[in-house]
Structure formats: structure tokens, C-alpha cells
N, C-alpha and C. Protein backbone atom coordinates (compact mmCIF):
# COMPACT_ATOMS: atom_id res chain seq x y z
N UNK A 1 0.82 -1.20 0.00
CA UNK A 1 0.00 0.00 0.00
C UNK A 1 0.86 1.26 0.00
N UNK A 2 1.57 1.03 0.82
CA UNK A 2 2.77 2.54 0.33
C UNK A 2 3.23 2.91 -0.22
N UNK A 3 3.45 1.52 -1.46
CA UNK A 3 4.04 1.87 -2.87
C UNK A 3 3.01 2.82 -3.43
N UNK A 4 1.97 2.32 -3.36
CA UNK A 4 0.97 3.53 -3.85
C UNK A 4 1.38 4.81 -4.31
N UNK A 5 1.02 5.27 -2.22
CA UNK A 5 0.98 6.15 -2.29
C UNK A 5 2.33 6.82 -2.51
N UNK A 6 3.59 6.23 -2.42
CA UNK A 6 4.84 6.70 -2.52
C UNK A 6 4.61 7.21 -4.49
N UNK A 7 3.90 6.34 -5.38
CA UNK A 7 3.88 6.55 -6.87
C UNK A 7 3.14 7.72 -6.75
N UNK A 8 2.07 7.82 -6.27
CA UNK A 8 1.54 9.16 -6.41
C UNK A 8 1.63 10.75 -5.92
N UNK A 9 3.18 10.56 -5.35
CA UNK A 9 3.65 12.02 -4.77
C UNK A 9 3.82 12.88 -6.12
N UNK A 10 4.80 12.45 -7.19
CA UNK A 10 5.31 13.11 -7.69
C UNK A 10 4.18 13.38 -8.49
N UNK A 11 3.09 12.94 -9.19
CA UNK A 11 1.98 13.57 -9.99
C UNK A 11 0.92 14.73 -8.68
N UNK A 12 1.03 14.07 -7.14
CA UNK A 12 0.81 15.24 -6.36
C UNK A 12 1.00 16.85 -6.79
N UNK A 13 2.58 16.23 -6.68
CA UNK A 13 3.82 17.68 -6.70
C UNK A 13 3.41 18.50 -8.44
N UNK A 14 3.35 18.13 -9.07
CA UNK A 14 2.85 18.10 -10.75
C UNK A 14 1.38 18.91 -10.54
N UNK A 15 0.69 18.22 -9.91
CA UNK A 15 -0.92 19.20 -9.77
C UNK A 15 -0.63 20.08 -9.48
N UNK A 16 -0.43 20.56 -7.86
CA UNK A 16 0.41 21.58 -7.14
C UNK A 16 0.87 22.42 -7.68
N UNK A 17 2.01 22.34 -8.20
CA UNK A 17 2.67 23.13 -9.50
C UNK A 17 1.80 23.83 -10.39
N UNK A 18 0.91 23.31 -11.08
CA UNK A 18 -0.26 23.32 -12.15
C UNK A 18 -1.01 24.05 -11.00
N UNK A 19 -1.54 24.00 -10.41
CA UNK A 19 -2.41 24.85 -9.63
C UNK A 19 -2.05 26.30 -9.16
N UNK A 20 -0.92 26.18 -9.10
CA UNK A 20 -0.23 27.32 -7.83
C UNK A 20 0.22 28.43 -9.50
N UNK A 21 0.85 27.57 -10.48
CA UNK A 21 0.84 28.60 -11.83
C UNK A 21 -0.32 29.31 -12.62
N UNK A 22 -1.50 28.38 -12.54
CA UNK A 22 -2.71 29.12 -13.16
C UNK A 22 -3.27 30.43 -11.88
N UNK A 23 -2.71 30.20 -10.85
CA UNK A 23 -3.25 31.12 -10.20
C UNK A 23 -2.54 32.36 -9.75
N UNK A 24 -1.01 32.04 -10.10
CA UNK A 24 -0.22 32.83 -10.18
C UNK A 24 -0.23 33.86 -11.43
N UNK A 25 -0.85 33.57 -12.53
CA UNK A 25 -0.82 33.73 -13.75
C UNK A 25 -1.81 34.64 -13.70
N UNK A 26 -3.26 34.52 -13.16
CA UNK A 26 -4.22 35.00 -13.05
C UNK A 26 -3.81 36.57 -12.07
N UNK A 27 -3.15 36.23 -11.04
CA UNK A 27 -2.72 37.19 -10.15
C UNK A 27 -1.95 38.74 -10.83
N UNK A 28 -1.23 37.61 -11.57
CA UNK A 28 -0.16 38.55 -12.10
C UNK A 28 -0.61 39.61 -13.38
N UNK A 29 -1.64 38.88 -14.52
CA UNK A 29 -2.50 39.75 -14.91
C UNK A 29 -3.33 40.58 -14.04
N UNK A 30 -3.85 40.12 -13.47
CA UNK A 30 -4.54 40.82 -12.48
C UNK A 30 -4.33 42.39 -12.00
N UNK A 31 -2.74 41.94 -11.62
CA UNK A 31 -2.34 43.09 -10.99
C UNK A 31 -1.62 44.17 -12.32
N UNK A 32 -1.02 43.62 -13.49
CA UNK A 32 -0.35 44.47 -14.89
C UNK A 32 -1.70 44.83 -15.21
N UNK A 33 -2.60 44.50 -15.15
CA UNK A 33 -3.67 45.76 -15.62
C UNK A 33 -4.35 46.59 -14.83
N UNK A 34 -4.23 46.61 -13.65
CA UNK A 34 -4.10 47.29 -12.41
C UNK A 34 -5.58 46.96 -11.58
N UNK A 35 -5.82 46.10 -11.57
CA UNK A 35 -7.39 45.81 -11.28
C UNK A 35 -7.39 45.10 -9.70
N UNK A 36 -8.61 45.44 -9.17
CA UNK A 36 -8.74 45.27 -7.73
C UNK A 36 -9.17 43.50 -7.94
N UNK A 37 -9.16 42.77 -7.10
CA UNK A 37 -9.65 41.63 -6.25
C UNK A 37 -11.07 41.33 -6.74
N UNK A 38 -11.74 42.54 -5.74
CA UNK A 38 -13.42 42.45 -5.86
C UNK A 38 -13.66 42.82 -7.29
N UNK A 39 -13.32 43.61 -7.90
CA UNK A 39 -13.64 44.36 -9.07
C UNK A 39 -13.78 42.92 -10.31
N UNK A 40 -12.67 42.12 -10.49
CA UNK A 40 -12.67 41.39 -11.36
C UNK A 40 -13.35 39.90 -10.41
N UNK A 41 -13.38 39.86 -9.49
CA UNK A 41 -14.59 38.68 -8.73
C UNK A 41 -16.04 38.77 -9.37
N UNK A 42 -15.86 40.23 -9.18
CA UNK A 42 -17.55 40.36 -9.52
C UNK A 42 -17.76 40.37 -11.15
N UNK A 43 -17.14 40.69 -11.86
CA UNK A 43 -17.20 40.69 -13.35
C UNK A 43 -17.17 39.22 -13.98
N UNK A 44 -16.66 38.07 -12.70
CA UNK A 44 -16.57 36.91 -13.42
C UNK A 44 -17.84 36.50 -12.52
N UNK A 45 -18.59 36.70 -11.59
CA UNK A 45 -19.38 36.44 -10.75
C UNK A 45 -19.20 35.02 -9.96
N UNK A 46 -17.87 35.55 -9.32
CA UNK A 46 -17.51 34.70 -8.30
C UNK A 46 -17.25 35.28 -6.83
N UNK A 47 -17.17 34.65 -5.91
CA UNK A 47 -16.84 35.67 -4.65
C UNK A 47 -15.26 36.40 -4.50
N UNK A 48 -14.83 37.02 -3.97
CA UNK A 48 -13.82 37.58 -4.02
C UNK A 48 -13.21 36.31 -3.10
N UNK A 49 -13.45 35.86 -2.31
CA UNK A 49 -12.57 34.53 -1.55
C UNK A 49 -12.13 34.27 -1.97
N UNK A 50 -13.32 33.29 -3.03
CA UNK A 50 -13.21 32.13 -3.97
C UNK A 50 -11.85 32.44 -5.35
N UNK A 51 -12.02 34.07 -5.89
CA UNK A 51 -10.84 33.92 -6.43
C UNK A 51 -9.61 34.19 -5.89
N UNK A 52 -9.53 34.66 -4.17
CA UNK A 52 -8.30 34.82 -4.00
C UNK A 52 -7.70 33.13 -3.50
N UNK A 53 -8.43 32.53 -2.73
CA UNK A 53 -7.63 31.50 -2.97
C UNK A 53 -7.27 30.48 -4.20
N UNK A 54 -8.13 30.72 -5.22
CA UNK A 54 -7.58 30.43 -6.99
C UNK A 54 -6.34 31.23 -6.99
N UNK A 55 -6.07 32.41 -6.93
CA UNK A 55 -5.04 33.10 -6.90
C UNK A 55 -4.22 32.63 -6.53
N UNK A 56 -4.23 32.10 -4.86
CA UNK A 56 -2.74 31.65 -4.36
C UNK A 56 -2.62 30.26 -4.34
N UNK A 57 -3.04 29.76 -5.64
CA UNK A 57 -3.39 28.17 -5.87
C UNK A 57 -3.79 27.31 -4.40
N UNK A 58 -4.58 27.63 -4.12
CA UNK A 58 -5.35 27.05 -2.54
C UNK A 58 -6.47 26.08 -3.14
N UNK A 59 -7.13 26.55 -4.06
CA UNK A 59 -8.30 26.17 -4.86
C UNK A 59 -8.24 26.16 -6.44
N UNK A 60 -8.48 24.63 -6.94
CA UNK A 60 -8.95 24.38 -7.95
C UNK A 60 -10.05 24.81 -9.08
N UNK A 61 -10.09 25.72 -10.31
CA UNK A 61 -10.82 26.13 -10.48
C UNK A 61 -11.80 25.65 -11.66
N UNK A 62 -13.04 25.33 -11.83
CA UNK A 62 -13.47 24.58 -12.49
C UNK A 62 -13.00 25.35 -14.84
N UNK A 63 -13.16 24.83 -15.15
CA UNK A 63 -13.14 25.56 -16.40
C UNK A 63 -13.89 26.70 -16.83
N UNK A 64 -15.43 26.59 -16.51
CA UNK A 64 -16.25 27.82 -16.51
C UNK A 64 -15.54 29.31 -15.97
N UNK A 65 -15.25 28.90 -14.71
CA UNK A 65 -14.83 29.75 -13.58
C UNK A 65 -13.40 30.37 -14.24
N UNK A 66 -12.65 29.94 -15.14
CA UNK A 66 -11.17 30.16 -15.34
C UNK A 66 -11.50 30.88 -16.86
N UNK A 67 -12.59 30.38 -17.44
CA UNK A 67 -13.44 31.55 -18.29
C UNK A 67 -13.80 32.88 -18.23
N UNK A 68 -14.61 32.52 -17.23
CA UNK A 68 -14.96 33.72 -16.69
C UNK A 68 -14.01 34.68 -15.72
N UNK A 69 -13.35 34.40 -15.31
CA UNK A 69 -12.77 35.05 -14.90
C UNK A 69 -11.30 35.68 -15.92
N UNK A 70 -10.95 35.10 -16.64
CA UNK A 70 -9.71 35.26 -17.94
C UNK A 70 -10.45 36.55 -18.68
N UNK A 71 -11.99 36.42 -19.27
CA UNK A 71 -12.84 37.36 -19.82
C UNK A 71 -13.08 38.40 -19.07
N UNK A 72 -13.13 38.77 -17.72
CA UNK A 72 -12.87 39.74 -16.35
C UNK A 72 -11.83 40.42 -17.05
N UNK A 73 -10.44 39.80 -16.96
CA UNK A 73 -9.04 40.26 -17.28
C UNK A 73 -8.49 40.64 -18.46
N UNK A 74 -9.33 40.58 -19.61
CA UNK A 74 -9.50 40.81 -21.05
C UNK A 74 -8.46 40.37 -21.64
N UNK A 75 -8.14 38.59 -21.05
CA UNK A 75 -7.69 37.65 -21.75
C UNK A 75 -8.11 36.72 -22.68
N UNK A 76 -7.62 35.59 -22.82
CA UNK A 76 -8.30 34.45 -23.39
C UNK A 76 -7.72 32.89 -22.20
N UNK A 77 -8.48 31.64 -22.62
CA UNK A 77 -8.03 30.53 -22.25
C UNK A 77 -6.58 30.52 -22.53
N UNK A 78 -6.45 30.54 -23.89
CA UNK A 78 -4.87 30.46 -24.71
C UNK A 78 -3.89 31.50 -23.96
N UNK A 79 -4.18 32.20 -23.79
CA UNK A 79 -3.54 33.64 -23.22
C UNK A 79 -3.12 33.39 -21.76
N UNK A 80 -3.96 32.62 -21.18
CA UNK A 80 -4.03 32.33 -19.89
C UNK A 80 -2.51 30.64 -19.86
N UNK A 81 -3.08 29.38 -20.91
CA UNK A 81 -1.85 28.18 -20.80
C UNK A 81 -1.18 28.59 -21.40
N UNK A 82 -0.75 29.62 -22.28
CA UNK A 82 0.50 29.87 -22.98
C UNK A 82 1.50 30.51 -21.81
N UNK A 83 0.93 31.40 -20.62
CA UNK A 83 1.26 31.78 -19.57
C UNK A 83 1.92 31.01 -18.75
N UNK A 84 1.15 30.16 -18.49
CA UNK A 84 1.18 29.28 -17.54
C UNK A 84 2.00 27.84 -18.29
N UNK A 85 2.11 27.60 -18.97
CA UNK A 85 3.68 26.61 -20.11
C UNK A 85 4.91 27.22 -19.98
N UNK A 86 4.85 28.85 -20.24
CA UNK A 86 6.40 29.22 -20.19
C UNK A 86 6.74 29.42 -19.00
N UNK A 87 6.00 29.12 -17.74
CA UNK A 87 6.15 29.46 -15.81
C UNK A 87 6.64 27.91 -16.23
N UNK A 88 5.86 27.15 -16.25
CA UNK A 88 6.51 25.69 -15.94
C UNK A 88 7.53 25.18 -16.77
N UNK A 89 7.85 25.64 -17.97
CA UNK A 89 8.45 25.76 -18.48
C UNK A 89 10.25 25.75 -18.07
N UNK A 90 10.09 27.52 -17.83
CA UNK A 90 10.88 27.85 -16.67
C UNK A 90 11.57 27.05 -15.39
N UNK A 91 10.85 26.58 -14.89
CA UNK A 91 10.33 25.92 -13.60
C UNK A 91 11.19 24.69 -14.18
N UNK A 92 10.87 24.03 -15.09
CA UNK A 92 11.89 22.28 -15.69
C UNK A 92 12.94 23.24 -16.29
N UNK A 93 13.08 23.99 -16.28
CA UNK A 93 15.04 24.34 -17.18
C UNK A 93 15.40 24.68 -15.75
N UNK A 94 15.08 25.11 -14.92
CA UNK A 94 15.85 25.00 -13.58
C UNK A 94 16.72 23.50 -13.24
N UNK A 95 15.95 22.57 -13.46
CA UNK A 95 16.58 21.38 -12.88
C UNK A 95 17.87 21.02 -13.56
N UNK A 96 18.72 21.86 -14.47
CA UNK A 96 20.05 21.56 -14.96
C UNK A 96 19.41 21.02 -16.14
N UNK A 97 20.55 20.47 -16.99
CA UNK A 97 20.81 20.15 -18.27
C UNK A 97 20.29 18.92 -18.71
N UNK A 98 19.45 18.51 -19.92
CA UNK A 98 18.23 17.23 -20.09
C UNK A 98 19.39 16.20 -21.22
N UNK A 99 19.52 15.26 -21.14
CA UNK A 99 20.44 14.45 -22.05
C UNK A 99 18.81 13.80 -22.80
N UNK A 100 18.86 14.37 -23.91
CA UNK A 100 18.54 13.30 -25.49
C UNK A 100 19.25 12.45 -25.73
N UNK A 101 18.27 11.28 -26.17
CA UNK A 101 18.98 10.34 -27.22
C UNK A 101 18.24 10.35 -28.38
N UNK A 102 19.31 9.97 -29.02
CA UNK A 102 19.12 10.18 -30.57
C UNK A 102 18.25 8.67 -31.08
């Protein structure tokens, strides 16, 4: 049984990651277009909680919700994972140098 759960840390750590970047992503637009908390909560008609802990990847956000709220920020979906690919992106060229085989 521990093998289990020992296999399922690292896709843990992988969500996590994925969570904590879409909401980082969201934040960070958020704030380059200079917009309040409540202001863009209410334009996606969510509570202001609810998107601050999306924000500090605390909470998972359904797809609707990551719609609506991207359209708040006068983004897109695309606009939003193209964001959030070059963070993680980033994030794997940290770990040093990748050996290919040919």
C-alpha cells in the first residue's frame, strides 16, 4: 500500500505546480492591468474569496470559472496556458541540463 501512495507524490507535486501557476498567472494579470480583487470577482461572478484563494493556488478552479474570470481580465483561455507553459516551463530548465537520445 505505500508503494501507492509513494507513486503518487510526484503527480501530487505536478498538480500543485499546475495549480499554484494558473493562479499565479491569473494574479499577475490581475495586478499588470491594475485591477482590484473584488472588481474582477464580480465581473466573473464569483466571490472575491473564492478567487483569492484560486489566486494563491489554494483552490482548484473549475473551467467555466477560469473563463470567466480570464474574460474579467480581457484575456483568453490560450492567453491564460500559454502563460502558464512558459512558468513551468521555466520551472523544468531550472533542474540543470536534459540528455537526449538520438
Amino acid at each position: 500500500m505505500s508503494a501507492t501512495v509513494t507513486s503518487l507524490a510526484p503527480r501530487r507535486r505536478e498538480h500543485d505546480a499546475w495549480r499554484r501557476a494558473i493562479g499565479g498567472r491569473l494574479r499577475e494579470a490581475r495586478l499588470d492591468a491594475g485591477l482590484r480583487l473584488v472588481d474582477v470577482a464580480a465581473a466573473a461572478q464569483v466571490s472575491a474569496q473564492y478567487l483569492s484563494e484560486v489566486e494563491r493556488g489554494r483552490k482548484e478552479a473549475s473551467s467555466e470559472v477560469l473563463g470567466a474570470v480570464t474574460r474579467a481580465l480581457g484575456m483568453t483561455l490560450v492567453d491564460l496556458a500559454g502563460g502558464i507553459a512558459r512558468e513551468l516551463g521555466r520551472s523544468a530548465g531550472d533542474r540543470g541540463p536534459v540528455l537526449l537520445a538520438a
